[in-house]
PDB file of N, CA and C in Angstrom:
ATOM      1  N   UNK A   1       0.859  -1.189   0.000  1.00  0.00           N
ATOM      2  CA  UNK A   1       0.000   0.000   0.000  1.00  0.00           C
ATOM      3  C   UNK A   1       0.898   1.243   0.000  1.00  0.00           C
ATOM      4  N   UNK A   2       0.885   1.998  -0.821  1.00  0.00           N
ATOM      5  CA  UNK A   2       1.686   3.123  -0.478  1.00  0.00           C
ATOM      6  C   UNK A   2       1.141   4.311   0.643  1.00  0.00           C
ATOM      7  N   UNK A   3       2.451   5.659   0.248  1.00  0.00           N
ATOM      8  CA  UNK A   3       1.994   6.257   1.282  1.00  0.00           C
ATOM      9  C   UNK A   3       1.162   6.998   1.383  1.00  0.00           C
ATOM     10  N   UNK A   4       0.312   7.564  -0.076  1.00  0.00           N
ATOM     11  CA  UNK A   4      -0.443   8.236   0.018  1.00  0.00           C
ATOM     12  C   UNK A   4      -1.917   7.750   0.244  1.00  0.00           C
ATOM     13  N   UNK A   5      -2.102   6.343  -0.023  1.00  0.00           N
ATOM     14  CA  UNK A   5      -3.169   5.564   0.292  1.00  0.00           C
ATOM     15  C   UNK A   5      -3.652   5.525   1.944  1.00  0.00           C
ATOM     16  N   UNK A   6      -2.561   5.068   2.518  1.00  0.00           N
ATOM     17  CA  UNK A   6      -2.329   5.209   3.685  1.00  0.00           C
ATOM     18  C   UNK A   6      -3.309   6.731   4.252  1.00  0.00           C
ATOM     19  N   UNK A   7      -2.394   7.752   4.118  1.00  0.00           N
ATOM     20  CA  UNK A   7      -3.001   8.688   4.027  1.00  0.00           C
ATOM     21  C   UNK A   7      -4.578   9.466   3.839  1.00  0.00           C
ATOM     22  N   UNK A   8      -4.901   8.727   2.665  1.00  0.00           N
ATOM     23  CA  UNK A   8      -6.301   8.929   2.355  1.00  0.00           C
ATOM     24  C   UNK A   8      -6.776   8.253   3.257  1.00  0.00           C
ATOM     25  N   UNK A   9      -6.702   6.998   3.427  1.00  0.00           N
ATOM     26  CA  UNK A   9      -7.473   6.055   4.856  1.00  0.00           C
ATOM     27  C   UNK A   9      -7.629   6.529   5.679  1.00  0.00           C
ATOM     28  N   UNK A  10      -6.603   7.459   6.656  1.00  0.00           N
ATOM     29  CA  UNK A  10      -6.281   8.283   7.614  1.00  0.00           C
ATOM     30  C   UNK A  10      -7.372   8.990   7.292  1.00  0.00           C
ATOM     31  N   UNK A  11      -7.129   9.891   6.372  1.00  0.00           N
ATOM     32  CA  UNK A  11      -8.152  10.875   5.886  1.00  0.00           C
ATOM     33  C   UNK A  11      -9.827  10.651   6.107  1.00  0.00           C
ATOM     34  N   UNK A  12      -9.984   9.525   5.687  1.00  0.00           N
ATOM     35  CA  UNK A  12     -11.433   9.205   4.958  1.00  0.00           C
ATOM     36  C   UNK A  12     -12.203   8.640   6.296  1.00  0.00           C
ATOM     37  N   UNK A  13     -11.203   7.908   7.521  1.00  0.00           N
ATOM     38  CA  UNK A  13     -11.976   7.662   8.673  1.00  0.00           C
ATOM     39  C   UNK A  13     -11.826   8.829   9.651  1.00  0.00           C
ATOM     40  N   UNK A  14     -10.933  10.149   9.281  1.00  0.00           N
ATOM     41  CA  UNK A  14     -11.288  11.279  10.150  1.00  0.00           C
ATOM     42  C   UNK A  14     -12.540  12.107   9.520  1.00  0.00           C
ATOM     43  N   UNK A  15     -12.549  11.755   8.411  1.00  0.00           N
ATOM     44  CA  UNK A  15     -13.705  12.922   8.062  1.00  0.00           C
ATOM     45  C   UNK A  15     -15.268  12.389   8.240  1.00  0.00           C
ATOM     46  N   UNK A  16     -15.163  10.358   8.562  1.00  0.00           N
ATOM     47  CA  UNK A  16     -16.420   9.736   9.122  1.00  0.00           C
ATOM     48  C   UNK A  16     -16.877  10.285  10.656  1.00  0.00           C
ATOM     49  N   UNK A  17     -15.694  10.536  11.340  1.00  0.00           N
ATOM     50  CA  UNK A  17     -15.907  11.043  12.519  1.00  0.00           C
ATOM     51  C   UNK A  17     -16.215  12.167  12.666  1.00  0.00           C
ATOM     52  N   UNK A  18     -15.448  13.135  11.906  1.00  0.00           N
ATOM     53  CA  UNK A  18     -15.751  15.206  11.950  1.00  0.00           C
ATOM     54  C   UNK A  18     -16.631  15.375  10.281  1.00  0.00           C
ATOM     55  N   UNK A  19     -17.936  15.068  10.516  1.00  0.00           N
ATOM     56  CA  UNK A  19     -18.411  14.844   9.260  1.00  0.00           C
ATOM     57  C   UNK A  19     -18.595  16.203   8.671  1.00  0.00           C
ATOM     58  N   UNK A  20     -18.325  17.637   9.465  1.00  0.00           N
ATOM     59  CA  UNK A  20     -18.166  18.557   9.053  1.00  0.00           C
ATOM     60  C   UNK A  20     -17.399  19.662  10.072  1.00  0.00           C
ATOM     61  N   UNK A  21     -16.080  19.730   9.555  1.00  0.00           N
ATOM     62  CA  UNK A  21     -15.464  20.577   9.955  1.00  0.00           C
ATOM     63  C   UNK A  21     -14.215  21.859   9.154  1.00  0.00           C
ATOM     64  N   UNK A  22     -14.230  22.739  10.016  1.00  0.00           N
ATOM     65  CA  UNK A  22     -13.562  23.869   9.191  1.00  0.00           C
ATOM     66  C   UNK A  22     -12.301  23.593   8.368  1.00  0.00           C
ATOM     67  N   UNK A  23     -11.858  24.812   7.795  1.00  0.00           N
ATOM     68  CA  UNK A  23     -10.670  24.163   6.616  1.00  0.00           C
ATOM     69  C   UNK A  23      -9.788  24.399   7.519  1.00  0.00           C
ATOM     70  N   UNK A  24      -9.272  25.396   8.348  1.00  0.00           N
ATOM     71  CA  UNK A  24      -8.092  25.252   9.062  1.00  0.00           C
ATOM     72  C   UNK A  24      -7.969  24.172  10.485  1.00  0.00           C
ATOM     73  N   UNK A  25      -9.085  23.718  10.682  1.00  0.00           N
ATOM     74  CA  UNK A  25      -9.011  22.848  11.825  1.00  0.00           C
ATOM     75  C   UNK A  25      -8.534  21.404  11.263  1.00  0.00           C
ATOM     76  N   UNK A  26      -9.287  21.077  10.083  1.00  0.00           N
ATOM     77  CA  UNK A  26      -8.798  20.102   9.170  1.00  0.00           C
ATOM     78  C   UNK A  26      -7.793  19.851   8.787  1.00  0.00           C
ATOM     79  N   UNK A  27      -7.127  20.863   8.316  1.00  0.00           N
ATOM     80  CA  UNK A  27      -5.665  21.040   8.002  1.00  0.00           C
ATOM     81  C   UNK A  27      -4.582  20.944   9.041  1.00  0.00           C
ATOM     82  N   UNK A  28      -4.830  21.461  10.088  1.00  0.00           N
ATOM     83  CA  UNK A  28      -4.152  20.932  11.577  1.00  0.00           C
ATOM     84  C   UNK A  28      -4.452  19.639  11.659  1.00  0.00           C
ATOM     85  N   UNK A  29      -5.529  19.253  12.047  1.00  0.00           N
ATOM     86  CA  UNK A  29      -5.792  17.846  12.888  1.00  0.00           C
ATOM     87  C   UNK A  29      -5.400  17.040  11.482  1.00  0.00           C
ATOM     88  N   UNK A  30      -5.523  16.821  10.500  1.00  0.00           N
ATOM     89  CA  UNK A  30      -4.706  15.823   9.467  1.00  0.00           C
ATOM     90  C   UNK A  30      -3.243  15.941  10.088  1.00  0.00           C
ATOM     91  N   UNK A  31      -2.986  17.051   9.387  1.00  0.00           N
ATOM     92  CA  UNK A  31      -1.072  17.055  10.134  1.00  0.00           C
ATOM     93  C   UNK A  31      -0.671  16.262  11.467  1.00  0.00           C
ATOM     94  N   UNK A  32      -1.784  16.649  12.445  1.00  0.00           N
ATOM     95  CA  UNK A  32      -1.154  16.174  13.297  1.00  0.00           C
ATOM     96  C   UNK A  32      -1.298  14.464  13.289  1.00  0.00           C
ATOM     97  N   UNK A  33      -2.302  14.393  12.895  1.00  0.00           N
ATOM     98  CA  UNK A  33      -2.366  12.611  12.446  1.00  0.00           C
ATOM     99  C   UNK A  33      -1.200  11.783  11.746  1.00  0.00           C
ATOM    100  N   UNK A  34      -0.309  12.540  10.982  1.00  0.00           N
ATOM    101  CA  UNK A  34       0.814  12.480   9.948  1.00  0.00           C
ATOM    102  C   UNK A  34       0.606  12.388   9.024  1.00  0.00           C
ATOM    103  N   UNK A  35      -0.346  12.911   8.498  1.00  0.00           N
ATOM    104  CA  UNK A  35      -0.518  13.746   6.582  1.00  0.00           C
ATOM    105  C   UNK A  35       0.135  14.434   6.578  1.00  0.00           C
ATOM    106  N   UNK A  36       1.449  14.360   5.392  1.00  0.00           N
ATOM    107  CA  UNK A  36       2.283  14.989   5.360  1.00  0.00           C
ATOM    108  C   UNK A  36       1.759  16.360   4.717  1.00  0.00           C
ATOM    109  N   UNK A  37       0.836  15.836   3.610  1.00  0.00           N
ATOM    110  CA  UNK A  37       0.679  17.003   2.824  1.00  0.00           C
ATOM    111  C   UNK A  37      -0.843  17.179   2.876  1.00  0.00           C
ATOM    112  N   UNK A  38      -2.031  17.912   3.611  1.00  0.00           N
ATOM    113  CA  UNK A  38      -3.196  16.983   3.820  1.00  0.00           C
ATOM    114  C   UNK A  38      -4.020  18.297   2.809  1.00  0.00           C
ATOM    115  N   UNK A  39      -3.209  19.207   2.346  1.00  0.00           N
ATOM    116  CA  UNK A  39      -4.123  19.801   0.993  1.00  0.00           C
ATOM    117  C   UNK A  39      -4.519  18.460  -0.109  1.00  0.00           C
ATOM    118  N   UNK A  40      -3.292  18.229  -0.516  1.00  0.00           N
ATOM    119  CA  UNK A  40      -3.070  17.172  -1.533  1.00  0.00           C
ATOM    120  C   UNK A  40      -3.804  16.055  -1.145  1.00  0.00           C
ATOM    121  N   UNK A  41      -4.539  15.475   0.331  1.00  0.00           N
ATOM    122  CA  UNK A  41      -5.088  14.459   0.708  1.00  0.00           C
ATOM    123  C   UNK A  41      -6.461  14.905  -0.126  1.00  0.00           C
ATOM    124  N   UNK A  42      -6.785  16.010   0.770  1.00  0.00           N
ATOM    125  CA  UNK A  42      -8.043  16.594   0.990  1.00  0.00           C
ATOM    126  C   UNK A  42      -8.815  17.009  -0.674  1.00  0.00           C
ATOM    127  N   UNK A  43      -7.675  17.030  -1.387  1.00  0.00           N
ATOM    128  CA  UNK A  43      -7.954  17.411  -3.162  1.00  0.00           C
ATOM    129  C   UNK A  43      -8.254  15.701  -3.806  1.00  0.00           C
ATOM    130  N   UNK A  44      -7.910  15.039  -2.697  1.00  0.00           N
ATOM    131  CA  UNK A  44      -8.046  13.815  -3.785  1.00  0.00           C
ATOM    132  C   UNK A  44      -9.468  13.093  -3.334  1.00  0.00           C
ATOM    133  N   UNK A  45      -9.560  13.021  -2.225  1.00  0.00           N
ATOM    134  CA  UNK A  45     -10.610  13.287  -1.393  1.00  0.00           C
ATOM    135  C   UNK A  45     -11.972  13.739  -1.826  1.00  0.00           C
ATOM    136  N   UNK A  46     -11.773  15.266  -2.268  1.00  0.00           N
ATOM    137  CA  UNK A  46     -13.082  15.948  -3.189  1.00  0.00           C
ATOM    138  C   UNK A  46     -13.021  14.730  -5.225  1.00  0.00           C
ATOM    139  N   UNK A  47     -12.092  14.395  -5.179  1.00  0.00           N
ATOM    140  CA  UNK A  47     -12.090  14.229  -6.371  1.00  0.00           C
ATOM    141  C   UNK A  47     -12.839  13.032  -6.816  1.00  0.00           C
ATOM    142  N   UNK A  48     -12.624  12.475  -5.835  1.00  0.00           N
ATOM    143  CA  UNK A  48     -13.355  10.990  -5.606  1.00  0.00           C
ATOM    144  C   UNK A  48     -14.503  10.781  -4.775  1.00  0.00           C
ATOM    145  N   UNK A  49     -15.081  12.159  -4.614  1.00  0.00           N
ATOM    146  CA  UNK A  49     -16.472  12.714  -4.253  1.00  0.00           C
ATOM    147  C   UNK A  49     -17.129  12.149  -3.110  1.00  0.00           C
ATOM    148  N   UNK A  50     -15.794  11.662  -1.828  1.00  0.00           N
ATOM    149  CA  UNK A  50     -15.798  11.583  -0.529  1.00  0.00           C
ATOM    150  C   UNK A  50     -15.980  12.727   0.301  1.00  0.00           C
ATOM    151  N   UNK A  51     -15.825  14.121   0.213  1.00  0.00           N
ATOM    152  CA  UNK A  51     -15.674  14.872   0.984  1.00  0.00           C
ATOM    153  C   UNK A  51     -16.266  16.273  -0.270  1.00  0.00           C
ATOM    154  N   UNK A  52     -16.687  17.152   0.393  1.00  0.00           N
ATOM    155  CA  UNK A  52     -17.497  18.302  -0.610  1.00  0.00           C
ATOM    156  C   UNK A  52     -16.617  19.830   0.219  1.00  0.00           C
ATOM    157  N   UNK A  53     -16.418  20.558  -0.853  1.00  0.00           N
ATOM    158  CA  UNK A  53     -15.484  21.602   0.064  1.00  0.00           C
ATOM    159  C   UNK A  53     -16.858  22.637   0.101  1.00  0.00           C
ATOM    160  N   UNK A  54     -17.460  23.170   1.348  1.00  0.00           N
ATOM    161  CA  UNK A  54     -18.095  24.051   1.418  1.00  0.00           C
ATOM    162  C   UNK A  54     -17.807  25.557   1.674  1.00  0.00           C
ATOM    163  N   UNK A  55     -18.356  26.347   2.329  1.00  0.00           N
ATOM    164  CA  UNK A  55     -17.825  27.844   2.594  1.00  0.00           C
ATOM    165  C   UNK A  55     -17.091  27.268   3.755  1.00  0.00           C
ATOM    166  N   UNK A  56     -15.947  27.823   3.494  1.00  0.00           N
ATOM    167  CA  UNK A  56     -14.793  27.653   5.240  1.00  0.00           C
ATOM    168  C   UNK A  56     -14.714  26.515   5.449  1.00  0.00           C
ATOM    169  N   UNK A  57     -15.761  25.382   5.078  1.00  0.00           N
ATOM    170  CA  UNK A  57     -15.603  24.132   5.668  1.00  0.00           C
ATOM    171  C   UNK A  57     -15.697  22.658   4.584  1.00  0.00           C
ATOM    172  N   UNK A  58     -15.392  21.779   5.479  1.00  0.00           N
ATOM    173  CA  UNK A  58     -15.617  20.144   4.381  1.00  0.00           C
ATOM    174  C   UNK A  58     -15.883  19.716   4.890  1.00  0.00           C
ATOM    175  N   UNK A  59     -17.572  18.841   3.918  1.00  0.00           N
ATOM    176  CA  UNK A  59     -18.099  18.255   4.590  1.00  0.00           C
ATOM    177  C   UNK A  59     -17.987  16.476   4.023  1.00  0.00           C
ATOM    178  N   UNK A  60     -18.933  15.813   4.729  1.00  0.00           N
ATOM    179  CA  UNK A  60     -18.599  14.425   4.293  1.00  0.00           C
ATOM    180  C   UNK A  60     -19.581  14.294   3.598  1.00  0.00           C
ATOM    181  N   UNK A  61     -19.918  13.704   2.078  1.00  0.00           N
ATOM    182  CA  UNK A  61     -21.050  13.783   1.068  1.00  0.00           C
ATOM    183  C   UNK A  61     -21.902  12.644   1.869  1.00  0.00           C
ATOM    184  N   UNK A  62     -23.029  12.882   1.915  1.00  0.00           N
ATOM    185  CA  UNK A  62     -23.917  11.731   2.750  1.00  0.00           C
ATOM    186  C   UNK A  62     -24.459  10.620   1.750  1.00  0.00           C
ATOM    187  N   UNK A  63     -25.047  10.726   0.225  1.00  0.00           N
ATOM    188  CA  UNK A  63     -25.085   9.858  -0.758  1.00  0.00           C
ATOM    189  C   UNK A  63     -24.630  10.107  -1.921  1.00  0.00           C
ATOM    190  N   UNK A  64     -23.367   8.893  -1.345  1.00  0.00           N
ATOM    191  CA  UNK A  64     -22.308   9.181  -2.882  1.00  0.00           C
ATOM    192  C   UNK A  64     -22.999   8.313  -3.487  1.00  0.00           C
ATOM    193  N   UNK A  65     -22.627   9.216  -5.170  1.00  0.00           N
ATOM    194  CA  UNK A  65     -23.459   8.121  -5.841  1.00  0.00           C
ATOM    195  C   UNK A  65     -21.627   7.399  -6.641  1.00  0.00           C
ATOM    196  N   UNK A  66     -21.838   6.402  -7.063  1.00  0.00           N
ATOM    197  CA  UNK A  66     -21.003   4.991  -7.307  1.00  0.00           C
ATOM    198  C   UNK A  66     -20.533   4.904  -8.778  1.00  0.00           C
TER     199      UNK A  66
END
């Protein structure tokens, strides 16, 4: 598994827990988890239409569609 997978995992079960929280709190609490780079998480994240970037904040999409 590499490391950015890793990462997203990290990612994808913090954002099940903070199903909506701000962009700079996000950006801390990833880091401190050890996302090295957690813009670059958080972009891959929206891309794969796990996470929705709102005003100030990201939220967790409630029905992804597949």
């Amino acid at each position: 598994m590499s490391e950015d997978q890793k990462e997203i995992e990290i990612a994808i079960k913090y954002f099940k827990t903070n199903i909506s929280v701000g962009e700079l709190i996000a950006l801390r609490e990833l880091r401190a988890l050890g996302i090295k780079n957690p813009e670059k998480i958080i972009n891959k994240l929206i891309e794969m239409g796990i996470i929705e970037h709102g005003e100030g904040c990201y939220n967790l999409v409630r029905n992804r569609k597949e």
